[in-house]
Protein backbone atom coordinates (compact mmCIF):
# COMPACT_ATOMS: atom_id res chain seq x y z
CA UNK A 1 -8.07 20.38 7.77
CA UNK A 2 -6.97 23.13 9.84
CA UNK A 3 -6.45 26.65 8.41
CA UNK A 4 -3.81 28.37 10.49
CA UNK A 5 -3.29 31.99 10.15
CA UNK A 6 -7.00 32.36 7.85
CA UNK A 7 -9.60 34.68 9.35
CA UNK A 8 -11.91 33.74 11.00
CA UNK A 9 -15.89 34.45 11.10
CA UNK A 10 -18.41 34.02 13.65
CA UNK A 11 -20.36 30.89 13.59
CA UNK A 12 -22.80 28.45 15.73
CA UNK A 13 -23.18 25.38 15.76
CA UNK A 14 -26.52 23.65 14.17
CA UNK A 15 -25.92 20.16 15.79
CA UNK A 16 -23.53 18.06 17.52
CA UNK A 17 -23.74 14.00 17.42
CA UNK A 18 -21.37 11.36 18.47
CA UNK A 19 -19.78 9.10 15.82
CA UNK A 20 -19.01 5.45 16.14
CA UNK A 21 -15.14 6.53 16.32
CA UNK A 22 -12.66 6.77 19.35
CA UNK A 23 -9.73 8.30 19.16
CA UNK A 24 -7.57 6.90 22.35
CA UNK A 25 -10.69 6.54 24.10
CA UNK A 26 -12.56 9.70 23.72
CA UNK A 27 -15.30 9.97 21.45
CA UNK A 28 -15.12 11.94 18.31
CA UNK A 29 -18.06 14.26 17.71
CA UNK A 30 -19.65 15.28 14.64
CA UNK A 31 -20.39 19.20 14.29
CA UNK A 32 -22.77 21.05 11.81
CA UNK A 33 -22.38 24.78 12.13
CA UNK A 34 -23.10 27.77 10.17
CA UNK A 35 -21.36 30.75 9.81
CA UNK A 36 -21.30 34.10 7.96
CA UNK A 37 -18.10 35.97 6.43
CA UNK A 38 -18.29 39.82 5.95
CA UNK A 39 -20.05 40.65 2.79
CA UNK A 40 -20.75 36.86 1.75
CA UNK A 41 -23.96 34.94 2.06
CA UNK A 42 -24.31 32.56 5.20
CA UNK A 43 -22.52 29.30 4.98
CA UNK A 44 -23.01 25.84 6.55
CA UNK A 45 -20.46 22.97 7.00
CA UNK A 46 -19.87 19.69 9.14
CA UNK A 47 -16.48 19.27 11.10
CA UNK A 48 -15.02 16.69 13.52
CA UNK A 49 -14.00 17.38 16.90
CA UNK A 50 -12.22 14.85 19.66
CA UNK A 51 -13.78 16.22 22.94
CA UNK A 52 -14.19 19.63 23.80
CA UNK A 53 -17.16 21.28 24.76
CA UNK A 54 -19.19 21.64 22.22
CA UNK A 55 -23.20 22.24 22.47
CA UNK A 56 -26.42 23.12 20.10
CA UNK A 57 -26.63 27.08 19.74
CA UNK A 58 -22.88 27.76 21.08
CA UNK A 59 -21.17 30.50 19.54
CA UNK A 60 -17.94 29.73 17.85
CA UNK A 61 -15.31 31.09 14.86
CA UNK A 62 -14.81 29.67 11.98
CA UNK A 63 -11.91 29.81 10.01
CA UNK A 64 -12.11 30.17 5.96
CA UNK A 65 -9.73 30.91 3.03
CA UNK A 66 -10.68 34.77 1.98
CA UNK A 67 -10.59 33.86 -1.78
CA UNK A 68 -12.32 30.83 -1.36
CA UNK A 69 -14.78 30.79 1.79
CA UNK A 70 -16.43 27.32 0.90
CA UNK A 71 -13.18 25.64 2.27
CA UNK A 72 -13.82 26.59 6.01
CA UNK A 73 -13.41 24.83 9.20
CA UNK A 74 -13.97 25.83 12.84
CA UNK A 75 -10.94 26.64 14.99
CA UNK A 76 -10.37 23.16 17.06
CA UNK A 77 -12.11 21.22 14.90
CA UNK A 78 -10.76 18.87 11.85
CA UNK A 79 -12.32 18.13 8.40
CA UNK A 80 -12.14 14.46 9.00
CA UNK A 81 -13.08 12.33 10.78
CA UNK A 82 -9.98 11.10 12.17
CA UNK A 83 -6.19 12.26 12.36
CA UNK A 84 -3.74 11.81 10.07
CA UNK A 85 -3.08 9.01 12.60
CA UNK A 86 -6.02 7.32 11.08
CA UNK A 87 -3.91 6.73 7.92
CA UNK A 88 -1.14 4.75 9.76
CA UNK A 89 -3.64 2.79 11.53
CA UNK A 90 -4.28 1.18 8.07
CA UNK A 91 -1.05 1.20 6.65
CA UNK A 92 0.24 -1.36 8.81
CA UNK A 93 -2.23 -4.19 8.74
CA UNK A 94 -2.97 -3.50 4.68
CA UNK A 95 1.01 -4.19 4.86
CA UNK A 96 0.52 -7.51 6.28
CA UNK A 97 -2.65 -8.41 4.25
CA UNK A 98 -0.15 -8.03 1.11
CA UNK A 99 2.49 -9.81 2.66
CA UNK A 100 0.47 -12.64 3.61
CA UNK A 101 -1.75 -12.77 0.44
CA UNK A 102 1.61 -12.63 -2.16
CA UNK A 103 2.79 -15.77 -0.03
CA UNK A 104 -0.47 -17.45 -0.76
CA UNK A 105 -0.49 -17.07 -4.01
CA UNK A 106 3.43 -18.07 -4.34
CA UNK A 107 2.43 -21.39 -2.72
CA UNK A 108 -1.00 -21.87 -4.70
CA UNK A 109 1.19 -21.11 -8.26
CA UNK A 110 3.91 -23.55 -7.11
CA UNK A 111 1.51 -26.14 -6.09
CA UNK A 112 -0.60 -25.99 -9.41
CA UNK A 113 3.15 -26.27 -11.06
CA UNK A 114 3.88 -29.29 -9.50
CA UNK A 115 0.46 -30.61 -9.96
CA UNK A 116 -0.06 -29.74 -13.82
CA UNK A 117 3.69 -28.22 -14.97
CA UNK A 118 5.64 -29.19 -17.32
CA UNK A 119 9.34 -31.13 -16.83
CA UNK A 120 11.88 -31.04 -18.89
CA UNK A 121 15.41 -30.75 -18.85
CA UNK A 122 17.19 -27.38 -19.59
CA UNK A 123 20.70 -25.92 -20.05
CA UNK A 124 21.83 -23.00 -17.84
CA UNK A 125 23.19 -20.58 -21.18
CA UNK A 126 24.01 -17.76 -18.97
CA UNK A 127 24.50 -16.03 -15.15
CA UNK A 128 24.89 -12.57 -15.20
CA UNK A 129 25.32 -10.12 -12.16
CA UNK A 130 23.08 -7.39 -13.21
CA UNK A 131 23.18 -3.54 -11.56
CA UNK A 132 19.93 -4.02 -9.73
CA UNK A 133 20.07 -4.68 -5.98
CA UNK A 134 17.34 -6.41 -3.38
CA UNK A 135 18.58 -6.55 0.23
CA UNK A 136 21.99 -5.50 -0.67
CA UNK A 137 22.68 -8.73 -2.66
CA UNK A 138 23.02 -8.02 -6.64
CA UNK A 139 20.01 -9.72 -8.79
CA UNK A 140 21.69 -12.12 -10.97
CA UNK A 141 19.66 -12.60 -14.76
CA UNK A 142 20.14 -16.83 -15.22
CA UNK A 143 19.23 -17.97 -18.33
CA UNK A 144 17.92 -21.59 -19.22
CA UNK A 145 17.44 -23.01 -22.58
CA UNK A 146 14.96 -25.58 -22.80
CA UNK A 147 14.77 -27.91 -25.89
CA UNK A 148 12.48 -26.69 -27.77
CA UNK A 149 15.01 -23.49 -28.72
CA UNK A 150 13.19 -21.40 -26.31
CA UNK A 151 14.97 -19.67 -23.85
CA UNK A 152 14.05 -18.17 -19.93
CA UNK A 153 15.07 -15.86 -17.94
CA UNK A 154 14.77 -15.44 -14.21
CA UNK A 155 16.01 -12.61 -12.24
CA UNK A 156 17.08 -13.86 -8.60
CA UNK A 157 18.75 -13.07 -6.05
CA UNK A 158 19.30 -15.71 -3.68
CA UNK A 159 22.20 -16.87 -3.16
CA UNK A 160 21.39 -21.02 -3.44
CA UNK A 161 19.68 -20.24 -6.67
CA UNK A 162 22.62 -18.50 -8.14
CA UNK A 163 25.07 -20.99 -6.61
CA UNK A 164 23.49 -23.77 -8.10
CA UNK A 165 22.88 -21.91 -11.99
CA UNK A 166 26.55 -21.27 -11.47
CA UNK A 167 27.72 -24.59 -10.65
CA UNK A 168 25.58 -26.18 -13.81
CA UNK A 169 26.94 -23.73 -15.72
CA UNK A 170 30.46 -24.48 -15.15
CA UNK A 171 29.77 -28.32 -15.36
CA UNK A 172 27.76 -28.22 -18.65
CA UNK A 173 24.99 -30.40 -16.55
CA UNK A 174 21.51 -29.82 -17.53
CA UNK A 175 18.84 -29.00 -14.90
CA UNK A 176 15.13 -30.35 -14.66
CA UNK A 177 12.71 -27.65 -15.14
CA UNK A 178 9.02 -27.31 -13.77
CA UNK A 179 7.47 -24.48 -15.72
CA UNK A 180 3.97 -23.86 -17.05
CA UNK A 181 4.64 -23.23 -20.66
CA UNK A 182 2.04 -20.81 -20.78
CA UNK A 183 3.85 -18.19 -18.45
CA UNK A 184 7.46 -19.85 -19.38
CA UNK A 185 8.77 -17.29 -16.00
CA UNK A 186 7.05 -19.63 -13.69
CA UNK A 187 9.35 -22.12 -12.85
CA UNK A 188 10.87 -24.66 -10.40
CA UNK A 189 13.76 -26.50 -9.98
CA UNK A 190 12.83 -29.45 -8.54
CA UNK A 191 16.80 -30.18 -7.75
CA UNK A 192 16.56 -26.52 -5.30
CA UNK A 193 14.39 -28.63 -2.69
């Protein structure tokens, strides 16, 4: 946190140690201080510089929020321990971590489906364009009626899986069906592979 524009109050600092962080190869320090605004009782605090000078008993200002002096910070120094860089640093890899872990789980449910599921053969009722939109391609709502007088519904969007509900829809064909008929939405065709 920097406080840009807040007054500032003198201020030493107590202690400086390194951290186990880098931040493009220089060593982020660790800073307790302690510092006094007019008319308040002393305050003490620990901040986060990259570099910079800083040493045991050096004098320094410290920058608080009038109304609210326990949010303070010393001028060059952050709050955190890293940048808001730090944030992105995470994003990208937690992005591939989902990514990778909702394609494991795709395969695992597909192989327990084709291990354990349930075939039957179904009737394609219904292919409708709905308003909704993935990857500029309109999610089409395709319908299946199974014997039993139940009834799914998938939303896709790929075009082989439409093409195909399509074409058994126009030809009145029925369609085999692997589905676990305790989650009815999970469901293969085995005639897509």
């Amino acid at each position: 946190m920097r406080l840009r524009g807040a007054p500032t109050a003198p201020g030493r600092v107590e202690a400086v140690s390194p951290t186990r962080m880098k931040i493009q190869g220089v060593a982020v320090q660790r800073i307790d201080y302690s510092f006094q605004p007019p008319g308040q009782k002393t305050g003490q605090g620990t901040c986060f510089a990259t570099g910079g000078n800083w040493t045991f008993g050096q004098r320094i200002a410290v920058a608080y929020l009038p109304n609210d002096p326990a949010i303070h910070c010393p001028v060059g120094a952050r709050k955190s321990e890293s940048e808001i860089g730090g944030f992105t640093l995470w994003l990208l890899p937690l992005a591939g971590i989902i990514i990778i872990g909702t394609t494991l789980a795709a395969r695992r449910r597909a192989r327990w489906l084709l291990q354990w599921g349930t075939v039957t053969e179904a009737r394609v009722t219904q292919v409708v364009a709905t308003s909704m939109r993935v990857n500029r391609r309109r999610v089409f709502a395709i319908t299946f009626a199974l014997p039993q007088g139940q009834t799914i519904t998938l939303r896709r969007h790929v075009s082989n899986w439409v093409q195909f509900a399509q074409a058994r829809l126009l030809s009145l064909q029925p369609v085999f069906v692997l589905y676990d008929p305790a989650h009815p939405k999970r469901l293969l065709l085995p005639e897509m592979f």
